[in-house]
PDB file of N, CA and C in Angstrom:
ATOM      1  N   UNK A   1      -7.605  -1.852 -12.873  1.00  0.00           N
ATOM      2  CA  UNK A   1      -7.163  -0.580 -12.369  1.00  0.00           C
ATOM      3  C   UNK A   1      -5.929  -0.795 -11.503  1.00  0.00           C
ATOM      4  N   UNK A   2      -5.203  -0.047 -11.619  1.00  0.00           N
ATOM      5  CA  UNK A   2      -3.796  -0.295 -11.024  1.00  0.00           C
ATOM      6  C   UNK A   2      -3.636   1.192  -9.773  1.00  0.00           C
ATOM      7  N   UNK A   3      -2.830   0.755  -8.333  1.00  0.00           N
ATOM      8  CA  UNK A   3      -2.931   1.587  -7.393  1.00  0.00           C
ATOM      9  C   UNK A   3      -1.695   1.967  -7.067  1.00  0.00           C
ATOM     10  N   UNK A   4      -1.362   2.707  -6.565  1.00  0.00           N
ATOM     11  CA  UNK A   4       0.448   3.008  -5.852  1.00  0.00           C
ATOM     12  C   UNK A   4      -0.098   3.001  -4.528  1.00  0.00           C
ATOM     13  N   UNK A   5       0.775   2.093  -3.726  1.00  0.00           N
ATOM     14  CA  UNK A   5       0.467   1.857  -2.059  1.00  0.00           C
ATOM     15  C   UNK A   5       2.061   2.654  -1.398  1.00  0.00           C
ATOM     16  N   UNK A   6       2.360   3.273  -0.531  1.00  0.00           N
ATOM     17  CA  UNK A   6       2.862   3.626  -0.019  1.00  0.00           C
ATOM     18  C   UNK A   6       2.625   3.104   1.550  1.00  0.00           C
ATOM     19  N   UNK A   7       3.662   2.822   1.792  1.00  0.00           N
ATOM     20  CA  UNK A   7       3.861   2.252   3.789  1.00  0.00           C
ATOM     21  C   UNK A   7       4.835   3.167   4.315  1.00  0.00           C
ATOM     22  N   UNK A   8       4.484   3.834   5.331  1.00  0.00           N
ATOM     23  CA  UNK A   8       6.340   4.627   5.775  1.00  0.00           C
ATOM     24  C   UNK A   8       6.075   4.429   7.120  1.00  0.00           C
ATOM     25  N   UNK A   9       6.957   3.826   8.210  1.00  0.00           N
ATOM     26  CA  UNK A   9       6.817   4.117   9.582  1.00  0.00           C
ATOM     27  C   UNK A   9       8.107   3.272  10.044  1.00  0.00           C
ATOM     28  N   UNK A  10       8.546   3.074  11.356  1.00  0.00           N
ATOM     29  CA  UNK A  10       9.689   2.776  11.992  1.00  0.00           C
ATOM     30  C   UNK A  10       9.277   1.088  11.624  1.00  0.00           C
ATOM     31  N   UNK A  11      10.684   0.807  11.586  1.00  0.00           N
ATOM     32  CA  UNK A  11      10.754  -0.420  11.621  1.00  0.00           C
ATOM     33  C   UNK A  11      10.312  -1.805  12.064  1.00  0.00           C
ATOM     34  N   UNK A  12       9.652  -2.819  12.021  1.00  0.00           N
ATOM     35  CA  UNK A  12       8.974  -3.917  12.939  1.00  0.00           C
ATOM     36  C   UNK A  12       8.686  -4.981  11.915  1.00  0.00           C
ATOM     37  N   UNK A  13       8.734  -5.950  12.925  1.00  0.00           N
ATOM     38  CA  UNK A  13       8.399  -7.340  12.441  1.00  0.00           C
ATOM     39  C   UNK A  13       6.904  -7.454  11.736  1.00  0.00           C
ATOM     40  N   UNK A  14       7.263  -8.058  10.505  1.00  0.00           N
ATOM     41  CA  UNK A  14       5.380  -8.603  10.078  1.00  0.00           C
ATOM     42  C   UNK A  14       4.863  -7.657   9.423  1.00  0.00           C
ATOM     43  N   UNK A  15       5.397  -6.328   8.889  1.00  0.00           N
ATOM     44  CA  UNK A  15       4.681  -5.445   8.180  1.00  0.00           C
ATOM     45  C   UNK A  15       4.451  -5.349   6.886  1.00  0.00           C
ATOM     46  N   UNK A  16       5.018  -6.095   5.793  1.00  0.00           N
ATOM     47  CA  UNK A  16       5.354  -6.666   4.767  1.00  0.00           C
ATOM     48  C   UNK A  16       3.941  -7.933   4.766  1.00  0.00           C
ATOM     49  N   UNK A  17       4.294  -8.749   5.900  1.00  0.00           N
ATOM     50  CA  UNK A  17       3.391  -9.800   6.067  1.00  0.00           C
ATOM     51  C   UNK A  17       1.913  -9.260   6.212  1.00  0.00           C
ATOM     52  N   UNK A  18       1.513  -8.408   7.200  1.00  0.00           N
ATOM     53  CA  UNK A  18       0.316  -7.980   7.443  1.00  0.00           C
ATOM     54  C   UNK A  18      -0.206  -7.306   6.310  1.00  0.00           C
ATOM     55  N   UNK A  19       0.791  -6.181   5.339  1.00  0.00           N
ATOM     56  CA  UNK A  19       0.284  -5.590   4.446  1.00  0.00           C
ATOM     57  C   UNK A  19      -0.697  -5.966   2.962  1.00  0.00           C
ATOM     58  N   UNK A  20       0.673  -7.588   2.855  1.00  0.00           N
ATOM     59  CA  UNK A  20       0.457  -8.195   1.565  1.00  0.00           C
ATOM     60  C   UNK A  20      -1.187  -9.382   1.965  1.00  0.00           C
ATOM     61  N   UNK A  21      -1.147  -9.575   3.260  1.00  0.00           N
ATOM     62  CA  UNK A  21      -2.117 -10.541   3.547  1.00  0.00           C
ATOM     63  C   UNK A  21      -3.595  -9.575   3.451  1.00  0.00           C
ATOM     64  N   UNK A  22      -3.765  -8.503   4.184  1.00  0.00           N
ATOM     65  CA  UNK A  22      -4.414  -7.658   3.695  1.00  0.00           C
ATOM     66  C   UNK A  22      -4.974  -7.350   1.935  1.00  0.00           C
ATOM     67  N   UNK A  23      -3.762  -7.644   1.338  1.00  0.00           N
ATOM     68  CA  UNK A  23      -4.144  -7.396   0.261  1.00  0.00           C
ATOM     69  C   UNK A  23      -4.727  -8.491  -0.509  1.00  0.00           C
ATOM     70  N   UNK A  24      -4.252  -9.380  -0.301  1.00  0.00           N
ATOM     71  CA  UNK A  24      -4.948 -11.042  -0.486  1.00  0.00           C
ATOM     72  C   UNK A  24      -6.346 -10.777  -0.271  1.00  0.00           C
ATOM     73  N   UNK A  25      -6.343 -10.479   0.936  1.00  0.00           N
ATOM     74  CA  UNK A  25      -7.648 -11.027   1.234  1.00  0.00           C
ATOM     75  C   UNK A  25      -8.590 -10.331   0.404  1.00  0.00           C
ATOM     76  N   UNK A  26      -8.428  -8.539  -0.116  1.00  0.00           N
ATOM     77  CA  UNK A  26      -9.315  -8.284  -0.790  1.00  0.00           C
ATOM     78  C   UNK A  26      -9.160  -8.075  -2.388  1.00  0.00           C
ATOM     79  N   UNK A  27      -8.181  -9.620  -2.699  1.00  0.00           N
ATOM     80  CA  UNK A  27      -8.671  -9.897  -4.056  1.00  0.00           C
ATOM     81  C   UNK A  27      -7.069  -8.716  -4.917  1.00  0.00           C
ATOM     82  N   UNK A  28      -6.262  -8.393  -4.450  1.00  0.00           N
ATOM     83  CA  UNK A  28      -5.824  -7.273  -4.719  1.00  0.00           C
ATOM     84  C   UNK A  28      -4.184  -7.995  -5.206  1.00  0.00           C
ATOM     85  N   UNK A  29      -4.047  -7.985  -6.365  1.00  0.00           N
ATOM     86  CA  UNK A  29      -2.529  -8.155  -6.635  1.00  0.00           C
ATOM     87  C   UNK A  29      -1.756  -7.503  -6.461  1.00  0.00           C
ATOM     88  N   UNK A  30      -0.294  -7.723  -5.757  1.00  0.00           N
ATOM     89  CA  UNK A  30       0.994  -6.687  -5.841  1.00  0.00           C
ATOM     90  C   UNK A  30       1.744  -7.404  -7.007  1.00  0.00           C
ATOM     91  N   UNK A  31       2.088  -5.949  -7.988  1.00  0.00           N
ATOM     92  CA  UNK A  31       2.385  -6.188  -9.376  1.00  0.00           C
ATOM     93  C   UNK A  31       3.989  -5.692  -8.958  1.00  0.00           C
ATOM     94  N   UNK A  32       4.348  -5.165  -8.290  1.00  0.00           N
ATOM     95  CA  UNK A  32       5.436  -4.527  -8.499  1.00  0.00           C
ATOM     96  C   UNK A  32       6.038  -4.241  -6.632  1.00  0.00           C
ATOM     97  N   UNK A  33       6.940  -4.415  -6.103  1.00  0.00           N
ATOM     98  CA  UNK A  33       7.017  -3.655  -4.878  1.00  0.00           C
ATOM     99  C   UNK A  33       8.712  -3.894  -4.083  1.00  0.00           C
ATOM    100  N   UNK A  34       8.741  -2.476  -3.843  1.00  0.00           N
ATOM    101  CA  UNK A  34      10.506  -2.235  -3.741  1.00  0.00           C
ATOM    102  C   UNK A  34       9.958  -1.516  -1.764  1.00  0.00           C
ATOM    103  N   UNK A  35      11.170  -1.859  -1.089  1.00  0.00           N
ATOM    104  CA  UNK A  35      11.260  -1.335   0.120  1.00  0.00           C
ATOM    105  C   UNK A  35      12.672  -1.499   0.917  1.00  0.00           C
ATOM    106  N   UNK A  36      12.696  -0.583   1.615  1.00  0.00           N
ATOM    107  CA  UNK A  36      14.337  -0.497   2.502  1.00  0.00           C
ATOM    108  C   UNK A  36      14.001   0.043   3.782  1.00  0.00           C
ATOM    109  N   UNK A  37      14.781   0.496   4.457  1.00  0.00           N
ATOM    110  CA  UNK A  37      14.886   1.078   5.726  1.00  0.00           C
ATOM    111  C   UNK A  37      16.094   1.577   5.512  1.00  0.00           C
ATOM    112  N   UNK A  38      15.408   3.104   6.212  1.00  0.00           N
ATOM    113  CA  UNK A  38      16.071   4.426   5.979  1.00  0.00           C
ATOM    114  C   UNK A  38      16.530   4.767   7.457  1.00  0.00           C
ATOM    115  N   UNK A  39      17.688   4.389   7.758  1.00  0.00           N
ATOM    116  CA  UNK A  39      17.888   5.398   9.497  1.00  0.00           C
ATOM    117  C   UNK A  39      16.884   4.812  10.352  1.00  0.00           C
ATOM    118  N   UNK A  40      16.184   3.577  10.454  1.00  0.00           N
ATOM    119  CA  UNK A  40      15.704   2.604  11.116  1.00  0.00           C
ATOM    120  C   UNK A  40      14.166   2.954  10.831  1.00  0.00           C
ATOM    121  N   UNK A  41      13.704   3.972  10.327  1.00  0.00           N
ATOM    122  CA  UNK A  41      12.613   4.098   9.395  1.00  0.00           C
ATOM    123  C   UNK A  41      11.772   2.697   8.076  1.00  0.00           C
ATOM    124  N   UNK A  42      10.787   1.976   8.399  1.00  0.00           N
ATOM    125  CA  UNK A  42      10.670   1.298   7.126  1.00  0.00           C
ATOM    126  C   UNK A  42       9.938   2.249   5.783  1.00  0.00           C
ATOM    127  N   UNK A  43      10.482   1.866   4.519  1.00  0.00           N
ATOM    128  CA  UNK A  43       9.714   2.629   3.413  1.00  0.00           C
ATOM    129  C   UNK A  43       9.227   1.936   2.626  1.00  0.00           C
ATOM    130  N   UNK A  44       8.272   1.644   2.010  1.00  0.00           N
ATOM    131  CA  UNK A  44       7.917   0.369   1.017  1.00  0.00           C
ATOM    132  C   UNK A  44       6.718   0.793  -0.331  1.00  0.00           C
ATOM    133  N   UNK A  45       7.034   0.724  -1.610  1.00  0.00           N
ATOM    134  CA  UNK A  45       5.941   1.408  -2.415  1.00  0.00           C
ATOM    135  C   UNK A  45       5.698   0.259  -2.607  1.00  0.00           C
ATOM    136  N   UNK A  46       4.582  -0.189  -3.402  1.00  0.00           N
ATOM    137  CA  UNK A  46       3.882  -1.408  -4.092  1.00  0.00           C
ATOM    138  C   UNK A  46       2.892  -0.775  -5.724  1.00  0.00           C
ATOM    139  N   UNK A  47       3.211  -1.587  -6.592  1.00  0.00           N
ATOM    140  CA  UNK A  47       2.154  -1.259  -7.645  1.00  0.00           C
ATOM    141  C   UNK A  47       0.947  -2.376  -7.247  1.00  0.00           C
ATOM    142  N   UNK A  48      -0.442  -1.974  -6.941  1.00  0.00           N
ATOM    143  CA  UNK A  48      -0.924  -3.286  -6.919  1.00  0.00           C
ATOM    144  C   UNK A  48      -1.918  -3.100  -8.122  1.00  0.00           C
ATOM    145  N   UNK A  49      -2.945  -4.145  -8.264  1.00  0.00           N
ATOM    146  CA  UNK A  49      -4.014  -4.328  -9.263  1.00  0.00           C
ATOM    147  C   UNK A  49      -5.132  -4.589  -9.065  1.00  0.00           C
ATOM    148  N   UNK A  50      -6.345  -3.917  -9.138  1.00  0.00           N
ATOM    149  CA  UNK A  50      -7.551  -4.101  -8.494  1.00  0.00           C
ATOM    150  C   UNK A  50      -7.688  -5.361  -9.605  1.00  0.00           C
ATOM    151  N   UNK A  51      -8.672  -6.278  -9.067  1.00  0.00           N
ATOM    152  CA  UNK A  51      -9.331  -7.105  -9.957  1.00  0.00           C
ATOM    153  C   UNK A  51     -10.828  -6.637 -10.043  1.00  0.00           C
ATOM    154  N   UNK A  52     -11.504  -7.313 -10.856  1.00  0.00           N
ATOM    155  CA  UNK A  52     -12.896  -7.084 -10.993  1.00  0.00           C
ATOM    156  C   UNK A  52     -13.555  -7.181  -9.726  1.00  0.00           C
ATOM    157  N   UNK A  53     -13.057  -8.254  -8.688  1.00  0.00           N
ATOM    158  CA  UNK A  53     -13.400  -8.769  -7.441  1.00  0.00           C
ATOM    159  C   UNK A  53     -13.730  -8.330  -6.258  1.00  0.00           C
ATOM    160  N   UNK A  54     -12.372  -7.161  -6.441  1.00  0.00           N
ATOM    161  CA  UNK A  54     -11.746  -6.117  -5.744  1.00  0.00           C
ATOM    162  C   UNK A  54     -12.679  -5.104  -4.902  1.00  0.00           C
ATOM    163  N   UNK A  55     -12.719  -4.671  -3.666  1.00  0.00           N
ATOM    164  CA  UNK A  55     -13.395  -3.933  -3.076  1.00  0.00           C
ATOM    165  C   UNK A  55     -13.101  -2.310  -3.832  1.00  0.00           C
ATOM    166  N   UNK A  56     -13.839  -1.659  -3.517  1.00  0.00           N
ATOM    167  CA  UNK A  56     -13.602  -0.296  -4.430  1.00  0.00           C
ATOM    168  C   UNK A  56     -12.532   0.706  -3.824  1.00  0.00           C
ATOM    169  N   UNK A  57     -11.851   1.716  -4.306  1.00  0.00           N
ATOM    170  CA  UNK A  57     -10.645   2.014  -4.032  1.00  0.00           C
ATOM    171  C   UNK A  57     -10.714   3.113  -2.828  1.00  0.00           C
ATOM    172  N   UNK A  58     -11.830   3.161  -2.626  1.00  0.00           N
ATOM    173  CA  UNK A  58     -11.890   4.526  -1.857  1.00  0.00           C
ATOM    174  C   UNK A  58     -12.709   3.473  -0.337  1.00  0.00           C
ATOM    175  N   UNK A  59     -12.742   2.266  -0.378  1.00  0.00           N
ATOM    176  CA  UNK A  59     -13.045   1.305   0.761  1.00  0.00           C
ATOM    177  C   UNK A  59     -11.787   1.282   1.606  1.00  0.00           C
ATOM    178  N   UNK A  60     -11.202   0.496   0.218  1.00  0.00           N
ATOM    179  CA  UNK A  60      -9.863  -0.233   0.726  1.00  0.00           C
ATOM    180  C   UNK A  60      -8.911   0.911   1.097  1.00  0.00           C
ATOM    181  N   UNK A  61      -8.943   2.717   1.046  1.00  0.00           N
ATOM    182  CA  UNK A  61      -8.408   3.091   1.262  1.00  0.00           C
ATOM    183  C   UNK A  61      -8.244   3.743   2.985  1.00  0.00           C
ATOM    184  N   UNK A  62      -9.550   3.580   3.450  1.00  0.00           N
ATOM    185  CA  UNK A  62     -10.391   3.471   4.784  1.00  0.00           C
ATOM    186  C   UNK A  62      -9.875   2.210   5.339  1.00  0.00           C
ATOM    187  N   UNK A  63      -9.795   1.118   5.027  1.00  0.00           N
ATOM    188  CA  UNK A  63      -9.592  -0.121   5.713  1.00  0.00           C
ATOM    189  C   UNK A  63      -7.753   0.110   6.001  1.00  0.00           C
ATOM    190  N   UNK A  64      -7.372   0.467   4.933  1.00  0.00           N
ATOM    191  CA  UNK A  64      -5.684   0.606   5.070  1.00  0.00           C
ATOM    192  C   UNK A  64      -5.167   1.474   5.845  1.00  0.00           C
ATOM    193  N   UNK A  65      -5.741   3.065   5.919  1.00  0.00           N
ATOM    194  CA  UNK A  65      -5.923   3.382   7.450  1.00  0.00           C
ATOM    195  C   UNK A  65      -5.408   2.870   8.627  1.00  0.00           C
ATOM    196  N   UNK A  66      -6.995   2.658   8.827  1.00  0.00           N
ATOM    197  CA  UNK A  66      -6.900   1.506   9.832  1.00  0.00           C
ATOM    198  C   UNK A  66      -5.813   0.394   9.890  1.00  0.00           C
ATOM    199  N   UNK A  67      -5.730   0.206   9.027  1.00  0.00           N
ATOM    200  CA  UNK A  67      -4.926  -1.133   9.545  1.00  0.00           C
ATOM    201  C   UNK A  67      -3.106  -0.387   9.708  1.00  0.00           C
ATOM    202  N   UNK A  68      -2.659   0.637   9.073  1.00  0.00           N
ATOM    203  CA  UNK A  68      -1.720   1.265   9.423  1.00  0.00           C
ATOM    204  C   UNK A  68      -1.648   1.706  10.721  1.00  0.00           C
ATOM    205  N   UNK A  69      -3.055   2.663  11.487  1.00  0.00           N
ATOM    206  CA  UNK A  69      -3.166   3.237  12.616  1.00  0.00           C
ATOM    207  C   UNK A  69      -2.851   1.761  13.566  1.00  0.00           C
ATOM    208  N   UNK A  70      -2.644   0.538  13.315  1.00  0.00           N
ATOM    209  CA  UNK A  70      -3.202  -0.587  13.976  1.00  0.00           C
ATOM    210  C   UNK A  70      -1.282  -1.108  13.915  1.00  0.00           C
ATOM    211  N   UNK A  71      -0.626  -0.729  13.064  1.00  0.00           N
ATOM    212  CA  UNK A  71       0.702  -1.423  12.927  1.00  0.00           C
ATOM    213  C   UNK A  71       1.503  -0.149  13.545  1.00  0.00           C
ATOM    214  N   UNK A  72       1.106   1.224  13.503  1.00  0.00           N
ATOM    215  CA  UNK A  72       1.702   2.437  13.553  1.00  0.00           C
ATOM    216  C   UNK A  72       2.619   2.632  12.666  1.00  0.00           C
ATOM    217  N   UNK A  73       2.065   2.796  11.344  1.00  0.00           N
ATOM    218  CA  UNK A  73       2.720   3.073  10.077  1.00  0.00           C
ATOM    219  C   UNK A  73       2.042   4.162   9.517  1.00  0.00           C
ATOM    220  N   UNK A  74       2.324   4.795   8.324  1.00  0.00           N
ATOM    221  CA  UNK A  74       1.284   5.218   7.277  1.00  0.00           C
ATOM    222  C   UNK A  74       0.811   4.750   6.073  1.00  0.00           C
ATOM    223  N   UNK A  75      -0.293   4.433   5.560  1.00  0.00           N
ATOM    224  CA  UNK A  75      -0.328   3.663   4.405  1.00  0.00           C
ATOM    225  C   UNK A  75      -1.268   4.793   3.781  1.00  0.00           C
ATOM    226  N   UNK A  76      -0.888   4.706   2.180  1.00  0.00           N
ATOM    227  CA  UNK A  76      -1.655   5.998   1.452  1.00  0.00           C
ATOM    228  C   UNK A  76      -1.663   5.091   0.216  1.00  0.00           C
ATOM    229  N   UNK A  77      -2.938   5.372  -0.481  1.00  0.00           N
ATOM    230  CA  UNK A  77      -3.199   4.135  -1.479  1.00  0.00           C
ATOM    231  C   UNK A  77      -3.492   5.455  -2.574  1.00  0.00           C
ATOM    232  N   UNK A  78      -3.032   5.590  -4.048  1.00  0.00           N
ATOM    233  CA  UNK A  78      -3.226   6.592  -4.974  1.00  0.00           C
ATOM    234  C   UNK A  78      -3.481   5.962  -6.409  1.00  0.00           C
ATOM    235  N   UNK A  79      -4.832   6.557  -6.841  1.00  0.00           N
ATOM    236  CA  UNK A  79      -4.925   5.328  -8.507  1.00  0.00           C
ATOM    237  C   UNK A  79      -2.940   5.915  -9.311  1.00  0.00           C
ATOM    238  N   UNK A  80      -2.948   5.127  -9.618  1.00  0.00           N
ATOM    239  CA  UNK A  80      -2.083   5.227 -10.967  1.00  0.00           C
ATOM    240  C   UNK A  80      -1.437   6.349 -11.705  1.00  0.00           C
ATOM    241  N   UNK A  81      -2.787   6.717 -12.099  1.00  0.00           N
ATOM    242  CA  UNK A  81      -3.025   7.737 -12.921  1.00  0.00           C
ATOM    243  C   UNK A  81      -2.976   9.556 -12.185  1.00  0.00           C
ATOM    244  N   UNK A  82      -2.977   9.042 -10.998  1.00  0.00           N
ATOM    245  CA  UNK A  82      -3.338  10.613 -10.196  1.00  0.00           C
ATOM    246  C   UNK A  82      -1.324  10.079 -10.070  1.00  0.00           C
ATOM    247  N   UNK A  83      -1.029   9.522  -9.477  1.00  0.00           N
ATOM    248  CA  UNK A  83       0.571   9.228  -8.676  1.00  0.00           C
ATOM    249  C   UNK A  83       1.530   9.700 -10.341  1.00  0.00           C
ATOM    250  N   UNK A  84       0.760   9.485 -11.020  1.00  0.00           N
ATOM    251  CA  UNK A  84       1.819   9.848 -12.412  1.00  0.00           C
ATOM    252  C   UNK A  84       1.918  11.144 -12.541  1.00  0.00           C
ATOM    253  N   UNK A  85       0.463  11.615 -12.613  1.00  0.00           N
ATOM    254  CA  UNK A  85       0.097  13.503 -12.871  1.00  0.00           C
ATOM    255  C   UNK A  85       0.724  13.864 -12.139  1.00  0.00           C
ATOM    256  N   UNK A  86       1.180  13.151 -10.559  1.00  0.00           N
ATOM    257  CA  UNK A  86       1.757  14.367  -9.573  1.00  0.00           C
ATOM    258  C   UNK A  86       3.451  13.945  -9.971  1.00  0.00           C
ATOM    259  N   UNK A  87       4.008  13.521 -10.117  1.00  0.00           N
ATOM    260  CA  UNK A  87       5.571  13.077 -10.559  1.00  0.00           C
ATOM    261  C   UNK A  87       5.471  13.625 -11.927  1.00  0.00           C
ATOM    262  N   UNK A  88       5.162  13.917 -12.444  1.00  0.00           N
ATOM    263  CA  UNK A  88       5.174  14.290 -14.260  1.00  0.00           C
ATOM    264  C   UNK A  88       5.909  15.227 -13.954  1.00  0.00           C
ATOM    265  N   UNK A  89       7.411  15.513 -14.953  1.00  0.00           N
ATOM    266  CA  UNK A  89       8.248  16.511 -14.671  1.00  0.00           C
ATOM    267  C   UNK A  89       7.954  17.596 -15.768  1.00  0.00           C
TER     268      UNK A  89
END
């Protein structure tokens, strides 16, 4: 199962680092992931990939939360398939 991760918040050290280690830990590949800073804003999407291993999507979407409320970012995790339906022109 494949996810769209979204990060948006002001700029800082280690957020890239904290995000992707996070994702390690629960088994979670980043397949794809583009980011910049906008007007000192950071923005960062990621495609990642649940594995079989993988905590379930509506866990990890509670834990990412948190761990955003914890960096002062926003992180919003969306299957695939919903992030396409809503962009479909």
């Amino acid at each position: 199962m494949n996810a769209i991760i979204t990060v948006v918040g002001t700029d800082q050290v280690g957020i890239i680092a904290k995000v992707s280690g996070f994702l390690a830990e629960r088994d979670i590949n980043i397949a794809d992931i583009s980011q910049t800073i906008l007007s000192g804003n950071f923005v960062m999407m990621m495609m990642v990939e649940f594995s079989p291993s993988s905590k379930p999507l509506e866990e990890v979407k509670k834990e990412a939360a948190s761990l955003g409320e914890s960096l002062d970012v926003s992180i919003s995790i969306m299957h695939e398939k919903v992030f396409s339906a809503m962009h479909r022109i």
